[in-house]
PDB file of N, CA and C in Angstrom:
ATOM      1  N   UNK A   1       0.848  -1.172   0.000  1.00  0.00           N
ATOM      2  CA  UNK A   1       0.000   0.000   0.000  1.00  0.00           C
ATOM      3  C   UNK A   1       0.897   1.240   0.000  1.00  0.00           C
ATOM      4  N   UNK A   2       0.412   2.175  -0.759  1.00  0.00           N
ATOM      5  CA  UNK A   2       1.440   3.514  -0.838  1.00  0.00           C
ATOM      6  C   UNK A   2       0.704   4.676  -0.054  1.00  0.00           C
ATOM      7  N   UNK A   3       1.365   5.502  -0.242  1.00  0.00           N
ATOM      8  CA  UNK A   3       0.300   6.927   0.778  1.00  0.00           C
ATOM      9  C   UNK A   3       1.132   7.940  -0.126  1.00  0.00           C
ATOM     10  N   UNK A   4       0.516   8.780  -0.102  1.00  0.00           N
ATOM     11  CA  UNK A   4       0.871   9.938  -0.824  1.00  0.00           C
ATOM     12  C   UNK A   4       1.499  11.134   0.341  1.00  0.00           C
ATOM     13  N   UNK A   5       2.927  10.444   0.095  1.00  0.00           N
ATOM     14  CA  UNK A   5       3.399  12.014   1.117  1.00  0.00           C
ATOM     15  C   UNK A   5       4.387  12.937   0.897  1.00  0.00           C
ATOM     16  N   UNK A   6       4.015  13.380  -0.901  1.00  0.00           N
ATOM     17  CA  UNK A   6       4.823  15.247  -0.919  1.00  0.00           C
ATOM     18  C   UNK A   6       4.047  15.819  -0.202  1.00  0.00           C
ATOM     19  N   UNK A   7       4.851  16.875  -0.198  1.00  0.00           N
ATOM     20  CA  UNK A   7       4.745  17.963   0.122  1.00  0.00           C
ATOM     21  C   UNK A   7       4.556  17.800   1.697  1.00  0.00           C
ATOM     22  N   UNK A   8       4.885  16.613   2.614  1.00  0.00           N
ATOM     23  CA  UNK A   8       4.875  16.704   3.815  1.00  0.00           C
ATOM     24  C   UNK A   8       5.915  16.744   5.128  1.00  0.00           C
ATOM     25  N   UNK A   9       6.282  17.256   5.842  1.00  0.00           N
ATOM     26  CA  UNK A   9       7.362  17.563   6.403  1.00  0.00           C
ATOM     27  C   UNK A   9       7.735  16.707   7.341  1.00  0.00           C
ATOM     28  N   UNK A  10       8.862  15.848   7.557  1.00  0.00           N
ATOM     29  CA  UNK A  10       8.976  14.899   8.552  1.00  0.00           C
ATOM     30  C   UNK A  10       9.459  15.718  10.064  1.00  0.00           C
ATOM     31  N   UNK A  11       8.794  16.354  10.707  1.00  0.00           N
ATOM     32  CA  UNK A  11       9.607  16.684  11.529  1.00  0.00           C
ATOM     33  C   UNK A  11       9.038  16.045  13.544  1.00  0.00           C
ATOM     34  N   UNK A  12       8.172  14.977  13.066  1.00  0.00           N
ATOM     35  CA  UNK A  12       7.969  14.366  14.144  1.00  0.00           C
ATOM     36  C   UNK A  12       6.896  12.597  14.173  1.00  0.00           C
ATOM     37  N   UNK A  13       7.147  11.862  14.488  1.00  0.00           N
ATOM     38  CA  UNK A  13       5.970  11.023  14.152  1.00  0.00           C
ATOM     39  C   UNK A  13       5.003  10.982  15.148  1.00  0.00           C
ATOM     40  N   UNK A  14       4.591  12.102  15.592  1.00  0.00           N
ATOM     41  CA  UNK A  14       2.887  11.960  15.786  1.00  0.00           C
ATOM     42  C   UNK A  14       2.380  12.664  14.599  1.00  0.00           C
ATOM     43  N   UNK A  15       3.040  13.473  13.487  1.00  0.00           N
ATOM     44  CA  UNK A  15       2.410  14.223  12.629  1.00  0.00           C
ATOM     45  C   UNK A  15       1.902  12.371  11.377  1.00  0.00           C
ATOM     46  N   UNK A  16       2.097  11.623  11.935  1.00  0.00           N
ATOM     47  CA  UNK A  16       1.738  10.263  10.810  1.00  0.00           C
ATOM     48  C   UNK A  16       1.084   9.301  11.414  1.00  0.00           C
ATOM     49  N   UNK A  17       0.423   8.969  10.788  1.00  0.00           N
ATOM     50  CA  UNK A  17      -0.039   7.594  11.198  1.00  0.00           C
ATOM     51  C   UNK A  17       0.511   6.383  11.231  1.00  0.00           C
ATOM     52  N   UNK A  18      -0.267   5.283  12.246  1.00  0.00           N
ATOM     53  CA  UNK A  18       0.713   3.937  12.446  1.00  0.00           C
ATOM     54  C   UNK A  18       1.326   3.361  10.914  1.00  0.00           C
ATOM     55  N   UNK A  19      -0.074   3.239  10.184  1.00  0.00           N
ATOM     56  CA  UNK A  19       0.077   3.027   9.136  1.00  0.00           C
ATOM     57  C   UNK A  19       1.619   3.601   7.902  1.00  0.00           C
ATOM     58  N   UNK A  20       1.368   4.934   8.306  1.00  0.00           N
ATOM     59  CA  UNK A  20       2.150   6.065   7.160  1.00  0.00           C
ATOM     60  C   UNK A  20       3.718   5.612   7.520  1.00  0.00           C
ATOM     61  N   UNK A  21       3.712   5.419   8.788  1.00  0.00           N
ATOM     62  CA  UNK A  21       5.168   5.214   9.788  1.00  0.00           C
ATOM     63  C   UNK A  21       5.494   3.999   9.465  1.00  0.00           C
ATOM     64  N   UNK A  22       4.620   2.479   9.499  1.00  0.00           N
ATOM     65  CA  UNK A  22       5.101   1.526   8.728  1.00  0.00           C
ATOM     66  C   UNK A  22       5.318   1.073   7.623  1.00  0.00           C
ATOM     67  N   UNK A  23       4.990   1.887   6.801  1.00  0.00           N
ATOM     68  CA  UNK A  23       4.803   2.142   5.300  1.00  0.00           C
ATOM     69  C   UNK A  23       6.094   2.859   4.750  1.00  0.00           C
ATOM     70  N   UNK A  24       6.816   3.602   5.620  1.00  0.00           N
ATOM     71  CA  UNK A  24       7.888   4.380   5.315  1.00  0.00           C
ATOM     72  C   UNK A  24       9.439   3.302   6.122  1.00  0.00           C
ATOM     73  N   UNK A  25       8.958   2.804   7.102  1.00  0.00           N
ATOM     74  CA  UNK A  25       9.791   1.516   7.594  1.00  0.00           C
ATOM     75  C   UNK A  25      10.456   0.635   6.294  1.00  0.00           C
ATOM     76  N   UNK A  26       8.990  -0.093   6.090  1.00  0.00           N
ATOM     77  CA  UNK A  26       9.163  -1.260   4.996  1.00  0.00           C
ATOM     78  C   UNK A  26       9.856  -0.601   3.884  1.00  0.00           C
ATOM     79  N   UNK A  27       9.683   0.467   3.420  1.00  0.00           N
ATOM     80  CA  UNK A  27      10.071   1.431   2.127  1.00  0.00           C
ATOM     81  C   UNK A  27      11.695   1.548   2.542  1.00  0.00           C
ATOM     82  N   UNK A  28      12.208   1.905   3.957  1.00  0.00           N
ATOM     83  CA  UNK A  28      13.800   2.030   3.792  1.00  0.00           C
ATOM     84  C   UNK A  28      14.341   0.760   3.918  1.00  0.00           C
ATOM     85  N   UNK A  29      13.928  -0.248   4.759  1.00  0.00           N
ATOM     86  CA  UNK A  29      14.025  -1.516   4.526  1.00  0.00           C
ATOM     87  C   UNK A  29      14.420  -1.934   3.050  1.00  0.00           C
ATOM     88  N   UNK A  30      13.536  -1.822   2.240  1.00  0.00           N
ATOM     89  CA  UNK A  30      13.358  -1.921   0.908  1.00  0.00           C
ATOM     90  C   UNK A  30      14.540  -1.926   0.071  1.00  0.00           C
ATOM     91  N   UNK A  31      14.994  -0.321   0.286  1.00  0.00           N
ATOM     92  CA  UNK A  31      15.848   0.782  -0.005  1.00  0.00           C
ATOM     93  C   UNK A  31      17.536   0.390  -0.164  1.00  0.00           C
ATOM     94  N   UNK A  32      17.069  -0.276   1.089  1.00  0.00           N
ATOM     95  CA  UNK A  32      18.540  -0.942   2.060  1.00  0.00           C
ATOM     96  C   UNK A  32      19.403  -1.911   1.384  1.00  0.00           C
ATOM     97  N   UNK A  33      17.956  -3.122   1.223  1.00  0.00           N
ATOM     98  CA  UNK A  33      18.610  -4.239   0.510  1.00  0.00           C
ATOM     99  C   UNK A  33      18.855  -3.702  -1.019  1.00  0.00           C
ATOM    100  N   UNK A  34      18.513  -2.832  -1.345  1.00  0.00           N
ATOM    101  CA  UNK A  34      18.499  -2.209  -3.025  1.00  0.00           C
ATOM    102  C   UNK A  34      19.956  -2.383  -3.379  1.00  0.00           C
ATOM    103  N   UNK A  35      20.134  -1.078  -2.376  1.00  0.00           N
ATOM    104  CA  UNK A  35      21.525  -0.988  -2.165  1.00  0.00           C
ATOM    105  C   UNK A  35      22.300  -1.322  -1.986  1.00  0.00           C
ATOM    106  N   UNK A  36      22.581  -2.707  -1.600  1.00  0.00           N
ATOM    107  CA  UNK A  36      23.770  -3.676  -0.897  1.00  0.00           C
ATOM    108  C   UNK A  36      23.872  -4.544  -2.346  1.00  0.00           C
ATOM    109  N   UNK A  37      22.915  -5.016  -2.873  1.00  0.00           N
ATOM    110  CA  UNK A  37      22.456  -6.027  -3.551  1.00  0.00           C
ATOM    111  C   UNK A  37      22.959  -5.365  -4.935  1.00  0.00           C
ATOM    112  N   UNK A  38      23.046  -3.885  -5.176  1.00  0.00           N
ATOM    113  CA  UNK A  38      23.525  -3.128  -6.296  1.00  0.00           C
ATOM    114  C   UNK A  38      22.030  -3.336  -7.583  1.00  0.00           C
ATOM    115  N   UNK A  39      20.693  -2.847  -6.923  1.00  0.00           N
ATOM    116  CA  UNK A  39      19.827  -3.007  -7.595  1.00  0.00           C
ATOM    117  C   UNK A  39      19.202  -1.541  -7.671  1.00  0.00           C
ATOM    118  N   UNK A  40      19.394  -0.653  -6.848  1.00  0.00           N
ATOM    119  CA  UNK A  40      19.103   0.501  -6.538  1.00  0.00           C
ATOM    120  C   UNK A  40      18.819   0.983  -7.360  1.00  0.00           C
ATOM    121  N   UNK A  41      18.015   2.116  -7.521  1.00  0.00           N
ATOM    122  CA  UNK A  41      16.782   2.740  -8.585  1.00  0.00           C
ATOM    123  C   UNK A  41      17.437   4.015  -8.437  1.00  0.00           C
ATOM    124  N   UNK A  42      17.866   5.251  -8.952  1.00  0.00           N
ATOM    125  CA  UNK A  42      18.270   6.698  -8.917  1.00  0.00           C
ATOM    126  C   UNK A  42      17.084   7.170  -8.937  1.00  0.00           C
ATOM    127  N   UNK A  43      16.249   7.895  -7.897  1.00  0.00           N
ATOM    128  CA  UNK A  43      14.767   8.229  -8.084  1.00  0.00           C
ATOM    129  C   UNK A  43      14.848   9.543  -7.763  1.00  0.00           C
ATOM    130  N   UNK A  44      16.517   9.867  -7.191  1.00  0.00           N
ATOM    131  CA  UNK A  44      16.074  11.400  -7.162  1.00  0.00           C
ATOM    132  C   UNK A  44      17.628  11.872  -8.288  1.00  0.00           C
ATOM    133  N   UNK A  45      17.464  11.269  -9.411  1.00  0.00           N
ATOM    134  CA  UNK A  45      18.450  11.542 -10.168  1.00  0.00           C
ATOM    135  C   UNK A  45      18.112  13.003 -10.970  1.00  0.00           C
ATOM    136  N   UNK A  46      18.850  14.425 -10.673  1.00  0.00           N
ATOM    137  CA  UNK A  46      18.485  15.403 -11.472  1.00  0.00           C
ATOM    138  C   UNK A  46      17.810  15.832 -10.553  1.00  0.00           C
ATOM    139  N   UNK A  47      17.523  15.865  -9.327  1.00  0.00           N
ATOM    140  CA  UNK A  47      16.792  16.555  -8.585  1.00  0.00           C
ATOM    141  C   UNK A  47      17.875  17.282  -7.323  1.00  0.00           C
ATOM    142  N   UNK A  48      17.521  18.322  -7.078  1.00  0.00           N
ATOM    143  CA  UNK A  48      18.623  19.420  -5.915  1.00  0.00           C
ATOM    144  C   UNK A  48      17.958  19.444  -4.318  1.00  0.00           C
ATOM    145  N   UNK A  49      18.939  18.949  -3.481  1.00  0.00           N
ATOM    146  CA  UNK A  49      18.021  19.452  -2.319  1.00  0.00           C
ATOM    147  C   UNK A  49      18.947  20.030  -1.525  1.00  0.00           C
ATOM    148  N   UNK A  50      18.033  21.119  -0.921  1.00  0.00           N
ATOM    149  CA  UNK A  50      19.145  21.822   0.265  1.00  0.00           C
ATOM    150  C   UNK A  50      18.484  21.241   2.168  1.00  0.00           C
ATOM    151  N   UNK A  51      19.714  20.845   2.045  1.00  0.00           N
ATOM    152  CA  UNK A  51      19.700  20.186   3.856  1.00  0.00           C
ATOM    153  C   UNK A  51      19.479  21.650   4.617  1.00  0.00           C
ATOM    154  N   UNK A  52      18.506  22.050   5.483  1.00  0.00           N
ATOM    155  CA  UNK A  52      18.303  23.367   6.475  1.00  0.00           C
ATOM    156  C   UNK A  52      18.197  22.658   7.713  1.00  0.00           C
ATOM    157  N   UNK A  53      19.343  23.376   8.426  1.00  0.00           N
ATOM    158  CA  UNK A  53      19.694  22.642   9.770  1.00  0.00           C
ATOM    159  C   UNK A  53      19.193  24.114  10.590  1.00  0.00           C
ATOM    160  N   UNK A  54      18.369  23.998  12.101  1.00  0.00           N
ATOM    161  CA  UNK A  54      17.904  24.828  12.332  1.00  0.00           C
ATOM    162  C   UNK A  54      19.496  24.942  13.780  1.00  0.00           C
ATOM    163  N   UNK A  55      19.916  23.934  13.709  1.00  0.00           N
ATOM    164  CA  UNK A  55      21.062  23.001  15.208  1.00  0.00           C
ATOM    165  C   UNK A  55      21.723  22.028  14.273  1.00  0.00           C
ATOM    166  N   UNK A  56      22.977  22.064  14.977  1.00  0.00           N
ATOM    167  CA  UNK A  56      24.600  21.371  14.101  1.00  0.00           C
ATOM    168  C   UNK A  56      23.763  20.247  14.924  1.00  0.00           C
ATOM    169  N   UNK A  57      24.185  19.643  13.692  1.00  0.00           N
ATOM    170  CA  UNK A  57      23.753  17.328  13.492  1.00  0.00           C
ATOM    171  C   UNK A  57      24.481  16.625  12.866  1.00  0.00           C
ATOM    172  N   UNK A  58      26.067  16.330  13.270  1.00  0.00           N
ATOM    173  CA  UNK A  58      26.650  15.663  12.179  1.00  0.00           C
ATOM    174  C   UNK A  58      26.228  14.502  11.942  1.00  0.00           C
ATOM    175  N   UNK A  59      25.872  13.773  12.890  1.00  0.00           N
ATOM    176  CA  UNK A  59      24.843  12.199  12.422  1.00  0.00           C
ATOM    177  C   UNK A  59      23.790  12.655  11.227  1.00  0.00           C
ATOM    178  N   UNK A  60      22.844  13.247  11.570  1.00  0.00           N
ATOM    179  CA  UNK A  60      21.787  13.708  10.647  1.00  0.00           C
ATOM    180  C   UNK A  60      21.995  14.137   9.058  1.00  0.00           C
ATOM    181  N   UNK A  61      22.925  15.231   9.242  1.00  0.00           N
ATOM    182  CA  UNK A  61      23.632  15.601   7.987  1.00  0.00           C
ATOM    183  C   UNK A  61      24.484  14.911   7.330  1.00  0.00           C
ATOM    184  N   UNK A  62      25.278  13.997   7.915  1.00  0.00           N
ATOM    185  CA  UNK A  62      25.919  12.923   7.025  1.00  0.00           C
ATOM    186  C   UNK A  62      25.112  11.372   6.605  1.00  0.00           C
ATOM    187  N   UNK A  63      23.492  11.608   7.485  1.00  0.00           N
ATOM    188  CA  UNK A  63      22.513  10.400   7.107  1.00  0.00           C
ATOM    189  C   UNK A  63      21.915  10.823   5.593  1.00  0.00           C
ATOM    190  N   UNK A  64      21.535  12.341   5.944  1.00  0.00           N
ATOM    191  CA  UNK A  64      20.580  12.679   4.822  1.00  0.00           C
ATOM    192  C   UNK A  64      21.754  13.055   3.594  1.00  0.00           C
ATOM    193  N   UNK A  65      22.683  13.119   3.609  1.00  0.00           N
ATOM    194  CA  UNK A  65      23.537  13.424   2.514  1.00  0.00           C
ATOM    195  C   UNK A  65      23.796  11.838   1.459  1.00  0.00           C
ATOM    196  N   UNK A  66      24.640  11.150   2.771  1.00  0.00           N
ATOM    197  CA  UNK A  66      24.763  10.029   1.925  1.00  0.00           C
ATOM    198  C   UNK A  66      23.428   9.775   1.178  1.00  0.00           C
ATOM    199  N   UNK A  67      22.210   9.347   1.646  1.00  0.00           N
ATOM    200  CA  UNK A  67      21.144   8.491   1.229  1.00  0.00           C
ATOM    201  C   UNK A  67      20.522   9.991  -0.237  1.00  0.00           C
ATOM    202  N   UNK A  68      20.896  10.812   0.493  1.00  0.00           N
ATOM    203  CA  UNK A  68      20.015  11.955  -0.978  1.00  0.00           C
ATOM    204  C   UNK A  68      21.401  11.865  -1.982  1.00  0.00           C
ATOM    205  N   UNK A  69      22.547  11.432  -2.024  1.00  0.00           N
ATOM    206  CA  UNK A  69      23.427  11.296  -3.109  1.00  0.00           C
ATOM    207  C   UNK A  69      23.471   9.495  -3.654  1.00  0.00           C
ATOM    208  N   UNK A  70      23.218   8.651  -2.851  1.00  0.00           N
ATOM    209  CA  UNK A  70      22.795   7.436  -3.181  1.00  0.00           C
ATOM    210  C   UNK A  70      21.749   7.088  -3.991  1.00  0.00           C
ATOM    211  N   UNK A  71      20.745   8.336  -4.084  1.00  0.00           N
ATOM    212  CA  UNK A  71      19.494   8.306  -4.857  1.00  0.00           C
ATOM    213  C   UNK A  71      19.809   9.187  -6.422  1.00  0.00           C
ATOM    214  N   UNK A  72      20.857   9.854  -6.121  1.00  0.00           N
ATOM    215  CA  UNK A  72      21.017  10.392  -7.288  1.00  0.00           C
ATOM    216  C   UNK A  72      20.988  12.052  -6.891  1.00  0.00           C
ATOM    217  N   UNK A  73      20.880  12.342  -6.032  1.00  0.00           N
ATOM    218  CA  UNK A  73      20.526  13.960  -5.859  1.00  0.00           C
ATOM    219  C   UNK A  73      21.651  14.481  -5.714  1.00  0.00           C
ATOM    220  N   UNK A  74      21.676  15.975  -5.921  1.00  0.00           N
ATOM    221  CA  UNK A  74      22.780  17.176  -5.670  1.00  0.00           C
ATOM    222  C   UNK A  74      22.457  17.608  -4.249  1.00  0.00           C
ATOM    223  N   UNK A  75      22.979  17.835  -3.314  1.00  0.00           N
ATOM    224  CA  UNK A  75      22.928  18.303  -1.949  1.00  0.00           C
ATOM    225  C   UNK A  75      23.875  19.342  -1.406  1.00  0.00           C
ATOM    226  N   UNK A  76      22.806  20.479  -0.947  1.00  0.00           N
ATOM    227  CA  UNK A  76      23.677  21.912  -0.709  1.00  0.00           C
ATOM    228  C   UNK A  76      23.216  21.535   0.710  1.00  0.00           C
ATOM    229  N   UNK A  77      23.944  22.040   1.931  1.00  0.00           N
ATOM    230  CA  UNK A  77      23.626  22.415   3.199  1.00  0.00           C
ATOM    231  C   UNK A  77      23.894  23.616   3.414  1.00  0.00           C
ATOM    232  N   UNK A  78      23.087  23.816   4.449  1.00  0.00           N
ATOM    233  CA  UNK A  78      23.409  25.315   5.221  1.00  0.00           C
ATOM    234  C   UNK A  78      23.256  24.890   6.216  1.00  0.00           C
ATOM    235  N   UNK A  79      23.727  25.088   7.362  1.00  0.00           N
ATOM    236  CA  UNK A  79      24.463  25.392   8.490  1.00  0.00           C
ATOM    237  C   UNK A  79      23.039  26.405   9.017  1.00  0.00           C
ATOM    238  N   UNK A  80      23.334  26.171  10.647  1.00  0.00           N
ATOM    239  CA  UNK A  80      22.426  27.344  11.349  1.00  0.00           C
ATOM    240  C   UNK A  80      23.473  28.941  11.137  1.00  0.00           C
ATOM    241  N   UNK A  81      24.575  28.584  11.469  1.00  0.00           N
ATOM    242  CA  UNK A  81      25.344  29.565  10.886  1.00  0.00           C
ATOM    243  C   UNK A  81      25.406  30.814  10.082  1.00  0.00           C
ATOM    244  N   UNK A  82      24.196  29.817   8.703  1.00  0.00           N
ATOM    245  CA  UNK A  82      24.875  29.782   7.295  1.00  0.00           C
ATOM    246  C   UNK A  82      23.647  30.457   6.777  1.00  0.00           C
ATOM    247  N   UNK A  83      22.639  30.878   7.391  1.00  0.00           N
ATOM    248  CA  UNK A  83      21.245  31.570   7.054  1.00  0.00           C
ATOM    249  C   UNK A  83      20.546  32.307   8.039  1.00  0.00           C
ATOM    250  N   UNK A  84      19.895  33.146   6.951  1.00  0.00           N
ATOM    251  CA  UNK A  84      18.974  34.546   7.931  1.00  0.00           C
ATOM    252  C   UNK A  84      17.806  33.507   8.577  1.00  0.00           C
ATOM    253  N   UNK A  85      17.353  32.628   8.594  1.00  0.00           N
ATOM    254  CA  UNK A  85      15.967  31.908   8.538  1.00  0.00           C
ATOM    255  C   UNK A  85      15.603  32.203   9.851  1.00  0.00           C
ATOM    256  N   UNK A  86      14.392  32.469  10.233  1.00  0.00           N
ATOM    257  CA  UNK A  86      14.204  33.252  11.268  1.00  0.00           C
ATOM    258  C   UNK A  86      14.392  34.677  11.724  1.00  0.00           C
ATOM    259  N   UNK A  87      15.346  35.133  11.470  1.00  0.00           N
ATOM    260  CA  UNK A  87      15.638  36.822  11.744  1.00  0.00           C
ATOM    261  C   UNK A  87      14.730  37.688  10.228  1.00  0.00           C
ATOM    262  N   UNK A  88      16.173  37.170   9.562  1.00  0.00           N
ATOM    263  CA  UNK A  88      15.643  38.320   7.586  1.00  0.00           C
ATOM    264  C   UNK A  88      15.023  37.423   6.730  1.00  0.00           C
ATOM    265  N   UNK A  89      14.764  36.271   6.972  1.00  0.00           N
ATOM    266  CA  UNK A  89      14.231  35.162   6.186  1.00  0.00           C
ATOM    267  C   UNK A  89      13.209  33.835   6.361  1.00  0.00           C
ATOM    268  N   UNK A  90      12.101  33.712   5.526  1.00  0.00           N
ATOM    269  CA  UNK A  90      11.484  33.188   6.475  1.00  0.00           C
ATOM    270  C   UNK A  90      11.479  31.332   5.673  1.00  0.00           C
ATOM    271  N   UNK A  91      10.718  30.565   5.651  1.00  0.00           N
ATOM    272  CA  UNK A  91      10.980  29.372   5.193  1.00  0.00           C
ATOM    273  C   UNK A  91      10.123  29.033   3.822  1.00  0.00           C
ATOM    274  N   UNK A  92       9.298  29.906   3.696  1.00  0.00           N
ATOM    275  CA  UNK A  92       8.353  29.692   2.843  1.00  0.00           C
ATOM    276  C   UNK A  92       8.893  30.859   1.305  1.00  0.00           C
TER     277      UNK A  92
END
């Protein structure tokens, strides 16, 4: 079963359901063996994402980097540092 989740923001799992949460489990599961096995799909090949760290995460930022360049993506970070977001800039 799939669920439709652009445009949705992971930033906690009560924002999902049991369902949505095991559905995204089985999916990196999935992902995992893709990858070991050298079967892996480029699904975000040609696509750009910028990592926005609101707090330094080197676990986090070196999770979401590897796996968004494993898929095929370009990956910019910024740093809390590294942006107005909040003061001169807002997210939207």
């Amino acid at each position: 079963m799939a669920f439709n989740l652009r445009n949705r923001n992971f930033l906690k799992l009560l924002d999902f359901s049991t369902k949505e949460i095991q559905f995204l489990l089985e999916l990196s599961a999935e992902l995992k063996k893709a990858k070991y096995a050298g079967t892996e799909q480029k699904t975000l090949q040609g696509k750009n994402i910028a990592l926005i760290f609101e707090k330094s995460s080197t676990r986090t930022r070196c999770a979401f980097e590897v796996a968004a360049f494993d898929q095929g993506a370009q990956v910019t970070y910024i740093g809390p540092s590294g942006s107005q977001i909040g003061h001169k800039e807002s997210m939207k």
